[in-house]
Protein backbone atom coordinates (compact mmCIF):
# COMPACT_ATOMS: atom_id res chain seq x y z
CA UNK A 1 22.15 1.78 -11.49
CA UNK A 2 20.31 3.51 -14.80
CA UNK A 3 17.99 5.97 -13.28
CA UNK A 4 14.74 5.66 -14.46
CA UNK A 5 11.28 8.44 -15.32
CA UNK A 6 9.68 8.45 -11.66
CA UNK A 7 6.16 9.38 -11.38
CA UNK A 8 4.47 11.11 -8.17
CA UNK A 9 3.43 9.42 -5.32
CA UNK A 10 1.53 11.07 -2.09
CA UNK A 11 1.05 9.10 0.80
CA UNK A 12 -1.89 9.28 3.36
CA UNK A 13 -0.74 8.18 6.65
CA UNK A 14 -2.15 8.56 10.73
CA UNK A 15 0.78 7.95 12.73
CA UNK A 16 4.34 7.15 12.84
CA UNK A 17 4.31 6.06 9.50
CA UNK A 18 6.96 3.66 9.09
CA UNK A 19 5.86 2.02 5.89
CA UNK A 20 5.92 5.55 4.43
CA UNK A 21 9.32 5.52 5.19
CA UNK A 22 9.90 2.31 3.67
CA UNK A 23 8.58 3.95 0.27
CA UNK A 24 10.79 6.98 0.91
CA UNK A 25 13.39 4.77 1.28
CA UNK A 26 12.85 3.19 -1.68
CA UNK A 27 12.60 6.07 -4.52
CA UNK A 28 15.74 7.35 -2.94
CA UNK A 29 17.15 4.33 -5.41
CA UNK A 30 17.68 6.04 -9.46
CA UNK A 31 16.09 2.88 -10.64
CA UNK A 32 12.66 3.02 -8.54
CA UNK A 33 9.85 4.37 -10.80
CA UNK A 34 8.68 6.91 -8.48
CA UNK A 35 9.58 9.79 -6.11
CA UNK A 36 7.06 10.66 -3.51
CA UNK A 37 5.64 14.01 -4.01
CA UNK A 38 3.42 14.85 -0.85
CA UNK A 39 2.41 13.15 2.52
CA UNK A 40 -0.91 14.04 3.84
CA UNK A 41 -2.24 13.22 7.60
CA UNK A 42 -5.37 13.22 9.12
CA UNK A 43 -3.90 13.70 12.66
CA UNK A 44 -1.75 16.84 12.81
CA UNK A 45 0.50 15.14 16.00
CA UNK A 46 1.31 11.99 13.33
CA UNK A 47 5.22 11.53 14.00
CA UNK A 48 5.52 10.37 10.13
CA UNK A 49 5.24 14.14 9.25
CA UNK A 50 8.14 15.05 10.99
CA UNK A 51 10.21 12.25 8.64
CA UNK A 52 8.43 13.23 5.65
CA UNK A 53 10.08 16.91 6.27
CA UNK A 54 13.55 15.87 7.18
CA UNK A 55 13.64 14.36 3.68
CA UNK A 56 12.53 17.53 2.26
CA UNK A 57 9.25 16.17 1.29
CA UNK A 58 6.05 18.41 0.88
CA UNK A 59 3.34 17.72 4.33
CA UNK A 60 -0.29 18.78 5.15
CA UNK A 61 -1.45 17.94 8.21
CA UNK A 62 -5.24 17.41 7.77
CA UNK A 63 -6.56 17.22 11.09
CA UNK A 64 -10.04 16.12 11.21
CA UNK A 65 -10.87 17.33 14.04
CA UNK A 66 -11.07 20.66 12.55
CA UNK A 67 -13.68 19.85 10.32
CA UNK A 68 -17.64 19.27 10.80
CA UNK A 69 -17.83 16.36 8.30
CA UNK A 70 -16.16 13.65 6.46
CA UNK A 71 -16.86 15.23 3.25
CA UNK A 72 -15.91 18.54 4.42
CA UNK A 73 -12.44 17.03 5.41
CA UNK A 74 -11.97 14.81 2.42
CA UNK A 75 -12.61 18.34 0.24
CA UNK A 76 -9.31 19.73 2.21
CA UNK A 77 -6.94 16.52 1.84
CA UNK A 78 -8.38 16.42 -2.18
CA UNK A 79 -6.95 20.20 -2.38
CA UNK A 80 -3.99 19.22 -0.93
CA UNK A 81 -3.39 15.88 -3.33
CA UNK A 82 -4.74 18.48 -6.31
CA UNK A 83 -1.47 20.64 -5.65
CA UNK A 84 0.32 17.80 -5.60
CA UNK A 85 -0.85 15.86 -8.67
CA UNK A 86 -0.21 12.61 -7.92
CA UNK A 87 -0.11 9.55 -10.13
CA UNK A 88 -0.46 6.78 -7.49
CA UNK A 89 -1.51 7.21 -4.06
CA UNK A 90 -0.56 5.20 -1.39
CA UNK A 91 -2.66 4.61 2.38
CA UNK A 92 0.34 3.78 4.97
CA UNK A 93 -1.74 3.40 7.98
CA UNK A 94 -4.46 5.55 7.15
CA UNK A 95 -6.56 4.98 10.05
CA UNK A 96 -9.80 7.46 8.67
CA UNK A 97 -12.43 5.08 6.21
CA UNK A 98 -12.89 7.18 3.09
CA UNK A 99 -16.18 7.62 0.97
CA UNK A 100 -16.96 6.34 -2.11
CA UNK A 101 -16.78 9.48 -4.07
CA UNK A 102 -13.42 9.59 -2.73
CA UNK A 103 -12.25 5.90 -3.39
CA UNK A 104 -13.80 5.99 -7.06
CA UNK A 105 -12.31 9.34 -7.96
CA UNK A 106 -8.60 7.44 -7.38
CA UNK A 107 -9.93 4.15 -8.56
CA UNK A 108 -7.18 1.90 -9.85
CA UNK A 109 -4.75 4.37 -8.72
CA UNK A 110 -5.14 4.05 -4.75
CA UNK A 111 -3.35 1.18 -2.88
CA UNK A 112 -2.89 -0.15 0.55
CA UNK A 113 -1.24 -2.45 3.22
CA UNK A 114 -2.92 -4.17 5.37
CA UNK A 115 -1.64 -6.60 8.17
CA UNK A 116 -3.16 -9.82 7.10
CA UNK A 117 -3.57 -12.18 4.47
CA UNK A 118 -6.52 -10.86 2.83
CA UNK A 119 -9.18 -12.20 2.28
CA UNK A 120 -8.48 -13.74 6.07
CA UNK A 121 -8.75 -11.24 8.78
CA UNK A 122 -10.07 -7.82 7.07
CA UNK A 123 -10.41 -5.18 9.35
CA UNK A 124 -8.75 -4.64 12.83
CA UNK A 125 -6.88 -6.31 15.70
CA UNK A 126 -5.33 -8.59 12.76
CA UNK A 127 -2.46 -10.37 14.62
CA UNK A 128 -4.43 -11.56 17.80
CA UNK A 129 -7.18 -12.68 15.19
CA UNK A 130 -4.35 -14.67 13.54
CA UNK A 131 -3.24 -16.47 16.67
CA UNK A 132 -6.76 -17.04 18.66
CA UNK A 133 -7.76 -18.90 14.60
CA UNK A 134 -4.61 -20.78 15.63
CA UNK A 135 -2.85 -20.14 12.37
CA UNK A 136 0.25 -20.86 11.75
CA UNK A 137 1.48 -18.63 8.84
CA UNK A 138 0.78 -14.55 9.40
CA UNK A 139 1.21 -12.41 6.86
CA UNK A 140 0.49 -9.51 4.77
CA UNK A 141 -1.55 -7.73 1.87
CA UNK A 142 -0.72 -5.17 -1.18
CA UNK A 143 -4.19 -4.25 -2.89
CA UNK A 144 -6.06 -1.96 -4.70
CA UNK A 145 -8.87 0.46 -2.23
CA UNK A 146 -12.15 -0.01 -3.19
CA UNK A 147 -15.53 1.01 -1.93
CA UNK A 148 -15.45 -2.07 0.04
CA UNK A 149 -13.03 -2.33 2.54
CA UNK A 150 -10.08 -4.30 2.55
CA UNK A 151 -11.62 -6.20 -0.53
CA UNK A 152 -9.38 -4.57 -3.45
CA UNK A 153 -7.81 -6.84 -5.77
CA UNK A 154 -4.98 -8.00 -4.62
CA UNK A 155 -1.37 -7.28 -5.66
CA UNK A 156 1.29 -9.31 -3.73
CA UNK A 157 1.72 -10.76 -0.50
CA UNK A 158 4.42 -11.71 2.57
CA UNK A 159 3.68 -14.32 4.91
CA UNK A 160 5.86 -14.73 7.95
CA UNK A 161 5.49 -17.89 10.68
CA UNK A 162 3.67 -17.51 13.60
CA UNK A 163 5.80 -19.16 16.52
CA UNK A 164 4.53 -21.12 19.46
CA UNK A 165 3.97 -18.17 22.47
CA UNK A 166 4.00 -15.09 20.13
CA UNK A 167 1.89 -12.35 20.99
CA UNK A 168 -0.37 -10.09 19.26
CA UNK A 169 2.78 -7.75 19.70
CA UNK A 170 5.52 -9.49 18.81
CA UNK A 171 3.95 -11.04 15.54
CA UNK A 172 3.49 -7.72 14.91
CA UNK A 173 6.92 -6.51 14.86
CA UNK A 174 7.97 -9.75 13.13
CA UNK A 175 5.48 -8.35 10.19
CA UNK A 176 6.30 -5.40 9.84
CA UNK A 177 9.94 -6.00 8.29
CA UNK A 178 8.35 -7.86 5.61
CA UNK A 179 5.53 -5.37 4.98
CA UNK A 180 8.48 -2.92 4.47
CA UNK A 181 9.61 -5.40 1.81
CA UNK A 182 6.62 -6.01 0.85
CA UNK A 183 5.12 -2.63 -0.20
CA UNK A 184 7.82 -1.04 -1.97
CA UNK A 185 7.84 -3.79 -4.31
CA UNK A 186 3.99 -3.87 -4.54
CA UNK A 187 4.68 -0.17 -5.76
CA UNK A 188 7.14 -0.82 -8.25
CA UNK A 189 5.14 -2.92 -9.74
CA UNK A 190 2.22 -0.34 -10.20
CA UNK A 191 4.30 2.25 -10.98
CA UNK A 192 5.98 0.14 -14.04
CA UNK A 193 2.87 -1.01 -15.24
CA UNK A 194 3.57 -4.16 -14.70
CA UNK A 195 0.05 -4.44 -12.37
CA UNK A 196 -2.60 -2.48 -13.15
CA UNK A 197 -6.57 -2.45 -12.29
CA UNK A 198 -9.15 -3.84 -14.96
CA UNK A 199 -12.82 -4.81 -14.82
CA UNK A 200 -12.58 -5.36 -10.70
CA UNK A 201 -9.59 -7.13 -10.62
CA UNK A 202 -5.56 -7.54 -10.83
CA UNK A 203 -4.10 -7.64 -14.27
CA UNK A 204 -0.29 -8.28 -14.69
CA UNK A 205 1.78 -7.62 -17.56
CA UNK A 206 3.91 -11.25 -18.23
CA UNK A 207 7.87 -10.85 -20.31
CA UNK A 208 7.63 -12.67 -22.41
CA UNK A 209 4.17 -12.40 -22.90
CA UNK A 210 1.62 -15.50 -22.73
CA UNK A 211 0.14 -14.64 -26.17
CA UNK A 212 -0.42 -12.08 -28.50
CA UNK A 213 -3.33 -10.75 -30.37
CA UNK A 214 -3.65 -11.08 -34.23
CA UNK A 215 -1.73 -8.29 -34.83
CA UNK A 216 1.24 -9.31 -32.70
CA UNK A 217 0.91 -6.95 -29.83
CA UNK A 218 1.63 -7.91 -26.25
CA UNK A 219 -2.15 -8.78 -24.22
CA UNK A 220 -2.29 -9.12 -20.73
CA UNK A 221 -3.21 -11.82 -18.75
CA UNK A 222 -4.82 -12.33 -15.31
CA UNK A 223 -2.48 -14.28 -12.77
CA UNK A 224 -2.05 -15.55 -9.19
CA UNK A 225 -0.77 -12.11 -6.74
CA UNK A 226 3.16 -12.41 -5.77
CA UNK A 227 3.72 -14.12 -2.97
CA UNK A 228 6.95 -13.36 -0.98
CA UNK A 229 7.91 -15.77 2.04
CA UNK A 230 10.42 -14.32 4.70
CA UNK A 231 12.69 -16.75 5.93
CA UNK A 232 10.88 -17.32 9.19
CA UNK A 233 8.30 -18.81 7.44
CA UNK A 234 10.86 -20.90 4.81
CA UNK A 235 11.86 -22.71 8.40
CA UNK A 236 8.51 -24.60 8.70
């Protein structure tokens, strides 16, 4: 495959970070736009670190617990991502809210996953909530972070089926292999510039385009997020 200019990536992550190792995974392919420059936690026991090193990645473990406020924290993990000089930054189970200052300093270039189909089911405890609404597609969410949680624009999406006596955990392991589908093309997609943030909301980038200005040069256009269906949901 033609390798390709990748940009920097950091990841913020609170645990064992396994969709961080789907995006690891990921640039290790010469045609992904992006290599991933830093991983930051906020929990210095977070097993992700540990697989961030063995791949020879840079790590700071953050621990908030050694610092008297939020601000005072977010001031250390901003150092960190300063050293780093990321173009994107990604929140792989970032389990720490962050200010606004924080959110708008990285606006349009912060993303995360989150275990539902937004706008359904923002916040926690997202695949009981699923099954007690007695839904019957699950799924999952590639936006941008704004100041309001879990209310970014949207980016793509993977739904998966929910099956007659799942649990909270099984659904949840059936979700997960599509969120690490699900994110790395999210990010490929920012990191081409095929998606990018304007006025509040999603813009995409259409080849061919849908029209051009008067002076024949390619506009952008607002359309639906990407929906990708795993084939547990194809069966219903």
């Amino acid at each position: 495959m033609k390798a390709v200019p990748k940009k920097r990536i950091a990841i913020l992550i609170s645990g064992r970070g396994s969709n961080m190792g789907a995006i690891i995974a990921a640039c290790m392919d010469p045609s992904f736009p992006g290599e991933v420059a830093a991983v930051i936690s906020n929990r210095a026991d977070a097993a992700g670190l540990e697989t961030a090193q063995r791949h020879g990645i840079a790590v700071h473990a953050i621990d908030q617990k050694a610092y008297a406020s939020r601000e005072a924290h977010e001031a250390a993990v901003l150092a960190a991502l300063e050293a780093a000089q990321p173009e994107i930054l990604c929140l792989a189970g970032y389990m720490r809210l962050l200010t606004a200052d924080f959110v708008r300093r990285f606006e349009g270039r912060m993303i995360n996953i989150h275990p539902s189909l937004l706008p359904l089911f923002p916040g926690l405890d997202t695949h009981a909530r699923a099954i007690a609404a007695g839904m019957r597609v699950h799924g999952c969410t590639v936006h941008y972070v704004t100041e309001r949680m879990d209310e970014g624009p949207i980016i793509a999406q993977a739904a998966v089926a929910i099956e007659p006596g799942d649990s909270a955990e099984i659904l949840a392991d059936r979700l997960l292999a599509a969120e690490h589908r699900l994110y790395p093309h999210a990010l490929r997609l920012v990191l081409s510039g095929e998606v990018r943030m304007v006025n509040g909301q999603a813009a995409f980038r259409r080849r061919p385009p849908l029209q051009q200005d008067e002076g024949g040069e390619e506009s952008e256009a607002l359309r639906p997020p990407q929906i990708l269906v795993s084939p547990d949901a194809r069966r219903h």
